[in-house]
Each structure stands twice: as structure tokens, then as C-alpha cells.
C-alpha atoms as a PDB file:
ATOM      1  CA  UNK A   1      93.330 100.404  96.056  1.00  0.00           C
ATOM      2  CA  UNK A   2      95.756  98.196  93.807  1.00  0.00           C
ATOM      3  CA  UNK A   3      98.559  96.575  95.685  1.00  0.00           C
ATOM      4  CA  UNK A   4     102.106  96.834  93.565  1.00  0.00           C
ATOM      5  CA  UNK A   5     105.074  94.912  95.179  1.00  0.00           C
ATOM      6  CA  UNK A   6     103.781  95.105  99.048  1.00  0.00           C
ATOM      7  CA  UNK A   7     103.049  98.760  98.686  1.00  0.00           C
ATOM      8  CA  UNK A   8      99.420  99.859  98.040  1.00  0.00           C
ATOM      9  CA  UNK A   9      99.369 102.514  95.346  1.00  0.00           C
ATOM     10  CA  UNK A  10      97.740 105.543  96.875  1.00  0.00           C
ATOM     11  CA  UNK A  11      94.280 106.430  94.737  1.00  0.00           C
ATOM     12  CA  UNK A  12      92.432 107.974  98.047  1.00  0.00           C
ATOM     13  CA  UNK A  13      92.959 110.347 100.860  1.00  0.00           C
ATOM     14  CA  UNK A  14      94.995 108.180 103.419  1.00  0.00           C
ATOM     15  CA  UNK A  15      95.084 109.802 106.945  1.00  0.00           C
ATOM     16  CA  UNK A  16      98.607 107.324 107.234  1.00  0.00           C
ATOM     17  CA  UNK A  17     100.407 108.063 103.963  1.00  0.00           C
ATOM     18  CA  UNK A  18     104.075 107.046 104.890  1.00  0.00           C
ATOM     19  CA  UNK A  19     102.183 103.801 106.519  1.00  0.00           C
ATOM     20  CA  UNK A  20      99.934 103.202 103.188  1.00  0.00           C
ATOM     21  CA  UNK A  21     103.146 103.773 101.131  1.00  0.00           C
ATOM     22  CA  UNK A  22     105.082 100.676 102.599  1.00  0.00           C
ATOM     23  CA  UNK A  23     105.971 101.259 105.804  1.00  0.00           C
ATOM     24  CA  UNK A  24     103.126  99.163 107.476  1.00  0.00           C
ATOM     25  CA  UNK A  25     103.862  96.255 105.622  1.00  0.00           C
ATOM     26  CA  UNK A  26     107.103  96.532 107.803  1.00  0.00           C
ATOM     27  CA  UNK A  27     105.605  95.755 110.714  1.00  0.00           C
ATOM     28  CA  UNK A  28     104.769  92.600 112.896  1.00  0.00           C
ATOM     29  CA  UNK A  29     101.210  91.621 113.013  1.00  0.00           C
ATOM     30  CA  UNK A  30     101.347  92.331 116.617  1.00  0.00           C
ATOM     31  CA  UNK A  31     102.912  95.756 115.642  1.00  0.00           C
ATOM     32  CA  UNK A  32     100.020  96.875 113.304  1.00  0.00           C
ATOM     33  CA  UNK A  33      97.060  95.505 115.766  1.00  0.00           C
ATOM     34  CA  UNK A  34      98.346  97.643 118.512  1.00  0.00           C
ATOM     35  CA  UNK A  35      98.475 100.228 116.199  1.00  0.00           C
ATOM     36  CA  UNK A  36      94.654  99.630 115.084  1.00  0.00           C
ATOM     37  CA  UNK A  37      93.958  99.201 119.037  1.00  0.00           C
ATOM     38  CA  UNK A  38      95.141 102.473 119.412  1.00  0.00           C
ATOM     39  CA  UNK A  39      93.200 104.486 117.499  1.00  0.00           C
ATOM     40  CA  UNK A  40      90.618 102.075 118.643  1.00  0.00           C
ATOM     41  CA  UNK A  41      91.042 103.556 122.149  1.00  0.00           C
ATOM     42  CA  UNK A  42      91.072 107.612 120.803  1.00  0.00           C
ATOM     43  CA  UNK A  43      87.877 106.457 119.705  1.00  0.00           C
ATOM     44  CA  UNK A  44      86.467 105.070 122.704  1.00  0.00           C
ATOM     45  CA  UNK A  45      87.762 107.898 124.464  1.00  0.00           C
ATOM     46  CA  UNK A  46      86.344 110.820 122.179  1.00  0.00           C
ATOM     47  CA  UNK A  47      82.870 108.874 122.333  1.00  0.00           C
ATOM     48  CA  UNK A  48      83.059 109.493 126.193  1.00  0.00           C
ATOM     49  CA  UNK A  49      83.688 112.799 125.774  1.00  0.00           C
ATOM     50  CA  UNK A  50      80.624 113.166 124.394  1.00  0.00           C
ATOM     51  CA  UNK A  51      82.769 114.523 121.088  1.00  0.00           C
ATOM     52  CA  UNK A  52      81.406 112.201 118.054  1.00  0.00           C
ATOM     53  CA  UNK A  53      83.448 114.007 115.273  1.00  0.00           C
ATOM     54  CA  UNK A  54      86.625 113.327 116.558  1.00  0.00           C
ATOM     55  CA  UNK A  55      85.798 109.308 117.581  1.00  0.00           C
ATOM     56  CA  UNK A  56      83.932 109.166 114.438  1.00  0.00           C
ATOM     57  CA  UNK A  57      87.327 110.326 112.750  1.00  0.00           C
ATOM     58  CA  UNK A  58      89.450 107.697 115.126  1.00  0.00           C
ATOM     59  CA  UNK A  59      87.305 105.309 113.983  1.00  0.00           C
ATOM     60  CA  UNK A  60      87.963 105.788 110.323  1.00  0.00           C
ATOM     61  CA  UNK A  61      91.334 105.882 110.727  1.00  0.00           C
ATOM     62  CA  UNK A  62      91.359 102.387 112.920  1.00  0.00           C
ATOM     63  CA  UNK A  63      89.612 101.366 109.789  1.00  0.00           C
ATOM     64  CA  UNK A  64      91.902 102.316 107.722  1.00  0.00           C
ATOM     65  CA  UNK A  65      94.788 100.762 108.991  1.00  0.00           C
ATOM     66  CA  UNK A  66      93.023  97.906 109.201  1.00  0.00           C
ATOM     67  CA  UNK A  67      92.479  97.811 105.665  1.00  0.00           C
ATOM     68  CA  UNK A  68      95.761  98.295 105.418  1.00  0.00           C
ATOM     69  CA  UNK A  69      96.469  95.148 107.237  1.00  0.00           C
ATOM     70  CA  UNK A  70      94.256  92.911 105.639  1.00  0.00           C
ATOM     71  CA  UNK A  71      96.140  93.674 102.732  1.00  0.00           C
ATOM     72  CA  UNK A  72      99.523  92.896 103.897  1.00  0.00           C
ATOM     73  CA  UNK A  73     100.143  89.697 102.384  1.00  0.00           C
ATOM     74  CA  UNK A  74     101.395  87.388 105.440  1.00  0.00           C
ATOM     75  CA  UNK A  75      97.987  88.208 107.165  1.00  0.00           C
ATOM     76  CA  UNK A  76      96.152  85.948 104.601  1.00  0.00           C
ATOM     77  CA  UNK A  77      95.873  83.374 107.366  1.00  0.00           C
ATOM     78  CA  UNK A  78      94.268  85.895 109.445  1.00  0.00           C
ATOM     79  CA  UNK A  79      91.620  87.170 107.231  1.00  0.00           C
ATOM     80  CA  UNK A  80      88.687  85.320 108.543  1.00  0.00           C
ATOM     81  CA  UNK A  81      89.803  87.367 112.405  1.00  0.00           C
ATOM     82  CA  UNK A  82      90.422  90.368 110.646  1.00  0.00           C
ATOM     83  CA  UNK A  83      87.516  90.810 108.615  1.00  0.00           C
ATOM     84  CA  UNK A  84      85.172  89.605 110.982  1.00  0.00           C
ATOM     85  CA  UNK A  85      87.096  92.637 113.127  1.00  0.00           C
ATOM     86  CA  UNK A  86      86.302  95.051 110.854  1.00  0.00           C
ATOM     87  CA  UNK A  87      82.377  93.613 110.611  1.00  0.00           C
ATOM     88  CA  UNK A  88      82.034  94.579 114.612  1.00  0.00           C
ATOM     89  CA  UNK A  89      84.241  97.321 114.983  1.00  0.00           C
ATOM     90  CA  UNK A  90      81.774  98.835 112.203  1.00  0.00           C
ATOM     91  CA  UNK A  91      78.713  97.325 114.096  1.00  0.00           C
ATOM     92  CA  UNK A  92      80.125  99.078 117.327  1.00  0.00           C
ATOM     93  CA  UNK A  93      81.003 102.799 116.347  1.00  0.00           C
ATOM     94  CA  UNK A  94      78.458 103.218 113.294  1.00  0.00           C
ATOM     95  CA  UNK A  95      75.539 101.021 113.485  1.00  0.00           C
ATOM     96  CA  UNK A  96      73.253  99.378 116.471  1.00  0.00           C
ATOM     97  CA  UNK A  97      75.920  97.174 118.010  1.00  0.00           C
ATOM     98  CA  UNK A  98      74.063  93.994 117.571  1.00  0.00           C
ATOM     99  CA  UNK A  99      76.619  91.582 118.775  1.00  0.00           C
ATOM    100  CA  UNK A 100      76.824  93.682 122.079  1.00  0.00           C
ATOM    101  CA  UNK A 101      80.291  94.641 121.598  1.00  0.00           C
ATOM    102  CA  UNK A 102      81.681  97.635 125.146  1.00  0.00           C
ATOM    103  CA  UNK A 103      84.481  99.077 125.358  1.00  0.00           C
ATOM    104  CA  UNK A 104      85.853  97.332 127.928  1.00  0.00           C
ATOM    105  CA  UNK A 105      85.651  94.063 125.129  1.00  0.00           C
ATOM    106  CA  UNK A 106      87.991  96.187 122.517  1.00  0.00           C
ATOM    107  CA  UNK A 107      90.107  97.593 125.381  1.00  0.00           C
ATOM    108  CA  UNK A 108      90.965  93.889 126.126  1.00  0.00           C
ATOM    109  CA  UNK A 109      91.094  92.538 122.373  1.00  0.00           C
ATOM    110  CA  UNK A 110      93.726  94.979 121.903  1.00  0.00           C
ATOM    111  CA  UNK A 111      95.589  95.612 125.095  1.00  0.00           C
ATOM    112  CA  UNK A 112      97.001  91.601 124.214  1.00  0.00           C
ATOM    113  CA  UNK A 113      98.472  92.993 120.704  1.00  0.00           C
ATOM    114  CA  UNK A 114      99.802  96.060 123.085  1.00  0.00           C
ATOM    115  CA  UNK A 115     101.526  93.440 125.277  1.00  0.00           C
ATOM    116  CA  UNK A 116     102.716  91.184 122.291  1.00  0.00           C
ATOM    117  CA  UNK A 117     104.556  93.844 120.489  1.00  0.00           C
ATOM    118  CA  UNK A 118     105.700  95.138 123.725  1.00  0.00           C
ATOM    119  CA  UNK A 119     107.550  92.256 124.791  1.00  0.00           C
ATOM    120  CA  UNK A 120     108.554  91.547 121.075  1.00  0.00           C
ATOM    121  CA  UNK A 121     110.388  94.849 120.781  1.00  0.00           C
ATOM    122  CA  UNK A 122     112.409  94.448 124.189  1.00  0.00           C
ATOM    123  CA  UNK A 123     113.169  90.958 123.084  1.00  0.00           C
ATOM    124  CA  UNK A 124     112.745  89.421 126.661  1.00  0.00           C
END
């Protein structure tokens, strides 16, 4: 993955095309954690379904727009959260979950970036 001009050149399979193409680099940081959180949450969800294929896909896709974001270029401040994020998310959904991460933990994390770009889109 090459970034050209705040777009990311597409050389894989992105699940988020129009988002990998540009448009996530259009949103708030707020904006594209909420969006993470949210596939975050299919995952958690599928997992309790007892359906692993479709939180296993979730997951991947929470990765990749997290990716995504630690590419955008005014998260460089950021990296250090988001990489460590990506470090435990992967600890959580695809190895032994040694730092004892629940879902209750990443319902929290990311219900404050729900909030946040919430009250940032009705401009309270």
C-alpha cells in the first residue's frame, strides 16, 4: 500500500474501496474511530452468535479501516494509540487475549468516538 497525495493507491482487495480511494481521509478522527468501533461491535456481536466467519470477517474489516487511519496523515500524533489499538484488537479476536481485553472494554473505547462525532456533526 503506497500512499499518493492522501489517497492510498489500491494494490489489494479492500472490503471499503470508495473509503480506501480518498474518502476516509475526509473524515474527522472521531468520524473514522466510530467507524472502526462499528465494525468492532458486528464483530462482537457475530462472536456471540456463536458465528466466527462472519466476526472473523468484521474483524478484518475493523482492521482495515484502521489501517486506513493510521495512514491518514493528521493521525501521526496518534500513532502510538492507534497502533497499540491494532496490537489488542488483534490480541482480542485472533490470538489468546493476553492483556484481558471483553467486550464490554471495546464497547466503551468506542462508544466515546460514537458520542464525539455525534455531537460534532449536530454542531451543539
Amino acid at each position: 500500500m503506497r500512499i499518493i497525495k492522501d489517497k492510498i493507491t489500491i494494490n489489494r482487495n479492500y472490503q471499503h474501496k470508495e473509503l480506501a480511494n480518498g474518502k476516509w481521509f475526509k473524515l474527522s478522527f472521531p468520524s473514522q474511530m466510530a467507524n472502526i468501533g462499528s465494525e468492532v461491535f458486528r464483530a462482537i456481536n457475530w462472536k456471540n452468535k456463536n458465528n466466527p466467519e462472519y466476526s472473523r470477517l468484521a474483524f478484518e474489516r475493523a482492521l482495515e479501516l484502521l489501517s486506513l487511519t493510521i495512514s491518514d496523515g493528521r493521525n501521526k500524533n496518534r500513532l502510538r494509540e492507534l497502533t497499540r489499538l491494532n496490537e489488542v484488537l488483534a490480541d482480542y479476536f485472533a490470538c489468546n487475549n493476553e492483556y484481558g481485553s471483553s467486550d464490554r472494554l471495546w464497547q466503551n473505547y468506542f462508544f466515546a468516538f460514537n458520542y464525539l462525532a455525534r455531537a460534532q456533526s449536530h454542531k451543539f
